[in-house]
PDB file of N, CA and C in Angstrom:
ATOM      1  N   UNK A   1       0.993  -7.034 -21.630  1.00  0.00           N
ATOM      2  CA  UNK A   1       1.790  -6.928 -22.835  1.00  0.00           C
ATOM      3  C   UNK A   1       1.684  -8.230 -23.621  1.00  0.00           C
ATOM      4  N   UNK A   2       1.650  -8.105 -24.653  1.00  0.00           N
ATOM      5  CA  UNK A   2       1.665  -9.606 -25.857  1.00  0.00           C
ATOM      6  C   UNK A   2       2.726  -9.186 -26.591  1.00  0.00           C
ATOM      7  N   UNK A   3       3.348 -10.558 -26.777  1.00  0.00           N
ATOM      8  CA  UNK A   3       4.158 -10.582 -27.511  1.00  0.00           C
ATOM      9  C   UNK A   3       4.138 -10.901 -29.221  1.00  0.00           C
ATOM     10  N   UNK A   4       4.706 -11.442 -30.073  1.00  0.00           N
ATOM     11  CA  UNK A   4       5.140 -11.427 -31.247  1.00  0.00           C
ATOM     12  C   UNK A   4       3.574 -12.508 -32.018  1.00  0.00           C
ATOM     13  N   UNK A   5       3.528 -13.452 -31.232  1.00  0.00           N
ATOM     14  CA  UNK A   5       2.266 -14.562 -31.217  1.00  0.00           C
ATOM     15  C   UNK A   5       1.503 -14.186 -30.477  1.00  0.00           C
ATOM     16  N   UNK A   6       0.780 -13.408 -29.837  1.00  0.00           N
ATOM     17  CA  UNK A   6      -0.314 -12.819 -29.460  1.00  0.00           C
ATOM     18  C   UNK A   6       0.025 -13.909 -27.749  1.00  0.00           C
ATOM     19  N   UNK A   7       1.306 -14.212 -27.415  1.00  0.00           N
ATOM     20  CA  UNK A   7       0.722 -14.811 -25.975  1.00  0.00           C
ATOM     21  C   UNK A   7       1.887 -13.582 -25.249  1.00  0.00           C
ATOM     22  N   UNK A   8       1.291 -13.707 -23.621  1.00  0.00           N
ATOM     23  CA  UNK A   8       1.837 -12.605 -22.949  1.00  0.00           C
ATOM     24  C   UNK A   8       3.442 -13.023 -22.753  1.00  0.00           C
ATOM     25  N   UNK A   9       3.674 -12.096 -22.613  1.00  0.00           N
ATOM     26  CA  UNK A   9       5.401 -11.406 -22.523  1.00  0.00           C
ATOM     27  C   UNK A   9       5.638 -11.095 -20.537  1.00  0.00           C
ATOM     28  N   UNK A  10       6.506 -12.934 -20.331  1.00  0.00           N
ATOM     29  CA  UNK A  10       6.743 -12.409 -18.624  1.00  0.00           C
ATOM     30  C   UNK A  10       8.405 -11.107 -18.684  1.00  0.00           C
ATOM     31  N   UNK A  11       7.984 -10.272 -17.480  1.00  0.00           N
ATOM     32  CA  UNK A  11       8.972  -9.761 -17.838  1.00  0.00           C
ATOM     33  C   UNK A  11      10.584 -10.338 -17.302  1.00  0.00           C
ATOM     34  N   UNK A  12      11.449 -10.063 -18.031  1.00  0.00           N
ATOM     35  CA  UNK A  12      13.113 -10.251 -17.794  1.00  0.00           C
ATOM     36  C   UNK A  12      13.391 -10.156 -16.236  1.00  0.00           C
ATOM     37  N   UNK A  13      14.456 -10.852 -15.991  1.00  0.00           N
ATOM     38  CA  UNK A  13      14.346 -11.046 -14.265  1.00  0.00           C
ATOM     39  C   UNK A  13      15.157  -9.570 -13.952  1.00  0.00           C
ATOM     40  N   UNK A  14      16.176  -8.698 -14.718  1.00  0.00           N
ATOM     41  CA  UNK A  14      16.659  -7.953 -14.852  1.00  0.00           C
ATOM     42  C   UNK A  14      15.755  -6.885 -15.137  1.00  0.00           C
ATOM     43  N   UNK A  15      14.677  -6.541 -15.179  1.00  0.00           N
ATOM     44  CA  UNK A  15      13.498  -5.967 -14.697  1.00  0.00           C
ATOM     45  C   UNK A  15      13.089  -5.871 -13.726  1.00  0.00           C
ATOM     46  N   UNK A  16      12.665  -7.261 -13.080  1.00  0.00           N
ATOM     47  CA  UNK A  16      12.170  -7.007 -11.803  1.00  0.00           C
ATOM     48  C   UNK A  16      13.015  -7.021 -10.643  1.00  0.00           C
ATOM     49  N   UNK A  17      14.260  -6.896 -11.423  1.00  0.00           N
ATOM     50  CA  UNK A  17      15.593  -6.674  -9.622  1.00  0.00           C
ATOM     51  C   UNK A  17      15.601  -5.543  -9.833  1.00  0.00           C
ATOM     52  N   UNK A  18      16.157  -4.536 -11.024  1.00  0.00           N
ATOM     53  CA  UNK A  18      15.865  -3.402 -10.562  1.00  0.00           C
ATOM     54  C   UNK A  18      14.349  -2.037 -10.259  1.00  0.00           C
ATOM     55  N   UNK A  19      13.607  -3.003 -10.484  1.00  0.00           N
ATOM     56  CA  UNK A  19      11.983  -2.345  -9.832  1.00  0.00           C
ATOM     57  C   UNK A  19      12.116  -3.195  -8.572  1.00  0.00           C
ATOM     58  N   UNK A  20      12.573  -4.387  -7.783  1.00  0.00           N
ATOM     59  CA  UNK A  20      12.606  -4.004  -6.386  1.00  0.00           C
ATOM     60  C   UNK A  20      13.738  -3.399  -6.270  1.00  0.00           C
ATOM     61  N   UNK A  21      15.142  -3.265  -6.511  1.00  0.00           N
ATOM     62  CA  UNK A  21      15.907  -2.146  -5.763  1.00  0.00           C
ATOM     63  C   UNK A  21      15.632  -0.655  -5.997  1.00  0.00           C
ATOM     64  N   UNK A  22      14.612  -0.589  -6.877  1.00  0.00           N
ATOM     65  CA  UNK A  22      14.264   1.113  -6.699  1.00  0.00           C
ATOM     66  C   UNK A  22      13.029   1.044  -5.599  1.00  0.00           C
ATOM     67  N   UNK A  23      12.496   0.405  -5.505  1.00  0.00           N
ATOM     68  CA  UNK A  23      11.192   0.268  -4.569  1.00  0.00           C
ATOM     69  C   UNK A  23      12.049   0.238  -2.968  1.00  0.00           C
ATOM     70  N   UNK A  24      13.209  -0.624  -2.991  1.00  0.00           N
ATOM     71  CA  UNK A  24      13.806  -0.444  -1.822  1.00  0.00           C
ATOM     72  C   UNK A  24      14.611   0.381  -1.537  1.00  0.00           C
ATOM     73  N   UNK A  25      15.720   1.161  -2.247  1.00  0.00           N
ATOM     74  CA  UNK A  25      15.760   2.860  -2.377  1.00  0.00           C
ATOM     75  C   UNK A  25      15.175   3.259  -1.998  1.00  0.00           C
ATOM     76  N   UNK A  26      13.644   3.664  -2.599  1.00  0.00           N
ATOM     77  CA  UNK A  26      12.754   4.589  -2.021  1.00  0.00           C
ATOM     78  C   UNK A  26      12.388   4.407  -0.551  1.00  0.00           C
ATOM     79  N   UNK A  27      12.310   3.066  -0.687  1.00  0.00           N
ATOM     80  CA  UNK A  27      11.777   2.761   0.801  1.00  0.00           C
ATOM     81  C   UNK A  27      13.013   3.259   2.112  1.00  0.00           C
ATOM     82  N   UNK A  28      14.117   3.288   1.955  1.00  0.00           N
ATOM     83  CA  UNK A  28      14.946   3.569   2.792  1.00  0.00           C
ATOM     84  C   UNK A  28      15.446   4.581   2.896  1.00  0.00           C
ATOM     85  N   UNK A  29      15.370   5.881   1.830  1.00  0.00           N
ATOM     86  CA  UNK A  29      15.019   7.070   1.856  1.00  0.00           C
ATOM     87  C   UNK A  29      14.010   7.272   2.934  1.00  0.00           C
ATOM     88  N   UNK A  30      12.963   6.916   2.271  1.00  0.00           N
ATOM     89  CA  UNK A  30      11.902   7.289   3.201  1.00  0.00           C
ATOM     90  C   UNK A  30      11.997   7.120   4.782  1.00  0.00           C
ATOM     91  N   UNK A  31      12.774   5.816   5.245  1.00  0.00           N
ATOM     92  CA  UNK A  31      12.738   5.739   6.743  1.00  0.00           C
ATOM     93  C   UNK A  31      14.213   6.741   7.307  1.00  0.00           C
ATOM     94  N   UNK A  32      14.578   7.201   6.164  1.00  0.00           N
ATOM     95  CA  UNK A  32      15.992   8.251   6.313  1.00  0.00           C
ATOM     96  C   UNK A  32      15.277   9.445   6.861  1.00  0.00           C
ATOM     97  N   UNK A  33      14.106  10.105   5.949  1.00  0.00           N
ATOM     98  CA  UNK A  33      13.718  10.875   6.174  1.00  0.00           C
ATOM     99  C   UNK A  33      13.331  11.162   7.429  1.00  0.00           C
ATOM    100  N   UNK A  34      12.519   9.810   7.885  1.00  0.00           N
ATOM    101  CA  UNK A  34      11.575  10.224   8.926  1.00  0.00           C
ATOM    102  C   UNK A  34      12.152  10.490  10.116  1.00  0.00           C
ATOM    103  N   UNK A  35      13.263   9.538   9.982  1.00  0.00           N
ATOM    104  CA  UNK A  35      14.302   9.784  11.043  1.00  0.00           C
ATOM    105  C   UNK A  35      14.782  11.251  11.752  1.00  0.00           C
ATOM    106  N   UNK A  36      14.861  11.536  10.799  1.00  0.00           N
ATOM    107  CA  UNK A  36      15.464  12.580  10.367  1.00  0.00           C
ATOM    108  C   UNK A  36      14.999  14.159  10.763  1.00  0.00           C
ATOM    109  N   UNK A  37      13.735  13.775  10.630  1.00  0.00           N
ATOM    110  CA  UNK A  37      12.357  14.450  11.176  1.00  0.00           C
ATOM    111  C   UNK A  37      11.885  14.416  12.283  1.00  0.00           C
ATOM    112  N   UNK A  38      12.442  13.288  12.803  1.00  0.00           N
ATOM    113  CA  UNK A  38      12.254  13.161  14.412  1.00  0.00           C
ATOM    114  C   UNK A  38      13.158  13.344  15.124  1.00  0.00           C
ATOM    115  N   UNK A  39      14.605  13.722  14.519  1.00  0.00           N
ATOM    116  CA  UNK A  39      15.229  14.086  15.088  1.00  0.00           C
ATOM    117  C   UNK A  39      15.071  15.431  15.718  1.00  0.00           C
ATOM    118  N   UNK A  40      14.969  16.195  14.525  1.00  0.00           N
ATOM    119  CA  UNK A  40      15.138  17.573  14.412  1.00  0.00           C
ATOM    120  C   UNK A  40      13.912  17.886  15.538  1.00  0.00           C
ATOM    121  N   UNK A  41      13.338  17.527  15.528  1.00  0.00           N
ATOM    122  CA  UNK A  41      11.878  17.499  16.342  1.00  0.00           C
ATOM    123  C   UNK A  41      12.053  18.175  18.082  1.00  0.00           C
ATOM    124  N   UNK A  42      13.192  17.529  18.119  1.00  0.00           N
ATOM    125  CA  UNK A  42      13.342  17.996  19.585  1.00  0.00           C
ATOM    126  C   UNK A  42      14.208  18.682  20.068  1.00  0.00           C
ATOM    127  N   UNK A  43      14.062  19.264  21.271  1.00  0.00           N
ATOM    128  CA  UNK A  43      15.150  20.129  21.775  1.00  0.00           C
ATOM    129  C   UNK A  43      16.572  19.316  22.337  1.00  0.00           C
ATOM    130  N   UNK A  44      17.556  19.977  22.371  1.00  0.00           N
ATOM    131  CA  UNK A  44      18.575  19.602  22.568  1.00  0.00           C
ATOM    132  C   UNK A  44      18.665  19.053  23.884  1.00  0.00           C
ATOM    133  N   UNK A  45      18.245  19.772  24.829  1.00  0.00           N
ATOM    134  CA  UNK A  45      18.048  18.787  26.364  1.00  0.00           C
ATOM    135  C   UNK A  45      17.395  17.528  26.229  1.00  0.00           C
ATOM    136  N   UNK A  46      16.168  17.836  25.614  1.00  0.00           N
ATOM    137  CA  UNK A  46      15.408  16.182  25.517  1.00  0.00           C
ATOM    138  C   UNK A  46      16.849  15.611  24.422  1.00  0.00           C
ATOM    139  N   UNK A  47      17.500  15.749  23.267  1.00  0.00           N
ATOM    140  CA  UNK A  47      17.909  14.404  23.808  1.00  0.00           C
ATOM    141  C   UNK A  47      19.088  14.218  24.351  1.00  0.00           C
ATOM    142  N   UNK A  48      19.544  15.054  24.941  1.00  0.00           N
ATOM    143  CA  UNK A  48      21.187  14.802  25.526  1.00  0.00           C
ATOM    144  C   UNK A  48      20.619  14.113  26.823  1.00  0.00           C
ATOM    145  N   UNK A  49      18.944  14.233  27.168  1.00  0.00           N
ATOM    146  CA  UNK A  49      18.703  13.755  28.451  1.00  0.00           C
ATOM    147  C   UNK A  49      18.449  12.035  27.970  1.00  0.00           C
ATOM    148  N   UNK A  50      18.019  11.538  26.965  1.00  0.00           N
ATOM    149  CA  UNK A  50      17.429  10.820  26.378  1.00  0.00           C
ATOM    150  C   UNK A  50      18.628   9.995  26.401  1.00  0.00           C
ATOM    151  N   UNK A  51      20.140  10.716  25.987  1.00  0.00           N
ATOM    152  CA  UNK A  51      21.590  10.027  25.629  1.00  0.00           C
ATOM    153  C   UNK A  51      21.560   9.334  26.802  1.00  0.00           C
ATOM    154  N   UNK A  52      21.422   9.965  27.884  1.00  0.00           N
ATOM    155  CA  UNK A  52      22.120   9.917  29.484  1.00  0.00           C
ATOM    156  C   UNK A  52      20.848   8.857  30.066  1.00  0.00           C
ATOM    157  N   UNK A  53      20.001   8.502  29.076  1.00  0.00           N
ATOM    158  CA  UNK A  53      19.061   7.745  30.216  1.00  0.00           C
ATOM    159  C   UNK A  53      19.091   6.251  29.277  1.00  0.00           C
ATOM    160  N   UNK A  54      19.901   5.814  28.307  1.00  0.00           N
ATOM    161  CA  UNK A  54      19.939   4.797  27.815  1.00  0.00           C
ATOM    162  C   UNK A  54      20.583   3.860  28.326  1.00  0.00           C
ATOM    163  N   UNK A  55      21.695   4.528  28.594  1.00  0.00           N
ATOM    164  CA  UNK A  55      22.775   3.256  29.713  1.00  0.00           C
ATOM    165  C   UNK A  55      22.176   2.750  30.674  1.00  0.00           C
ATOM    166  N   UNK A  56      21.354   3.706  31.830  1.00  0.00           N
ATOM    167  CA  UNK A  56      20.992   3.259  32.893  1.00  0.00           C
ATOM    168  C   UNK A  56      19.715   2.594  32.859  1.00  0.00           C
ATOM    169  N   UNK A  57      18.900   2.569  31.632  1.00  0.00           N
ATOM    170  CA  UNK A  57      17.919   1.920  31.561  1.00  0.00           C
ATOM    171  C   UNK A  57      18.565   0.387  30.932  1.00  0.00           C
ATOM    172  N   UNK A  58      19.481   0.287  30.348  1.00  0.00           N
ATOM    173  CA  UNK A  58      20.197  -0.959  29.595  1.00  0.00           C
ATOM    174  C   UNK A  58      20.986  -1.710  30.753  1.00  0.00           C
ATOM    175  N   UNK A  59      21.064  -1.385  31.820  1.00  0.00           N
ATOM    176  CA  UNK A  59      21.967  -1.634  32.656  1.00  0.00           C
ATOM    177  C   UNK A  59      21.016  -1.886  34.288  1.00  0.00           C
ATOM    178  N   UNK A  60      20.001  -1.927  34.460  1.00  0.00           N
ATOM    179  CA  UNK A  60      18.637  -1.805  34.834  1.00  0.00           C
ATOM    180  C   UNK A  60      19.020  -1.182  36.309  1.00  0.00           C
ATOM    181  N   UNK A  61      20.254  -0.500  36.478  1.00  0.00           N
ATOM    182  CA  UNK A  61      20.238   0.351  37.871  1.00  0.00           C
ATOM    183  C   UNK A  61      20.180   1.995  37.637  1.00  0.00           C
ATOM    184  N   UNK A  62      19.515   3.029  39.334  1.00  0.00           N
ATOM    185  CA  UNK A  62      19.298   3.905  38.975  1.00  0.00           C
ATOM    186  C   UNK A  62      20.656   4.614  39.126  1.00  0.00           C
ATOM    187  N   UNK A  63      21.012   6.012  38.496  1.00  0.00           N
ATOM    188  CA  UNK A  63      22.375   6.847  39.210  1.00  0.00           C
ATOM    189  C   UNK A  63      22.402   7.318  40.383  1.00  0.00           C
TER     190      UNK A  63
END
């Protein structure tokens, strides 16, 4: 872009905060989604088994 005197035009900082908070919107949508997608992904045993095997792996003994 040029401006009024033919030299370039930086843009307003109020430009580029909201082109990164839409870029980061999108971006966190997106890891919403995927989530989201991997949830649905599985059967209900895998993860109620998945629930039940976090403690005992965090806790490093077996039941």
């Amino acid at each position: 872009m040029r401006g009024k005197h033919g030299r370039r035009k930086t843009p307003s900082l109020g430009k580029i905060l909201g082109i990164a908070g839409f870029i980061g919107v999108t971006a966190a949508g997106t890891m919403v989604v995927r989530a989201g997608r991997r949830r649905r992904s599985r059967a209900p045993g895998e993860i109620r088994n998945r629930r039940h095997e976090r403690p005992v792996e965090a806790s490093g003994r077996r039941p």
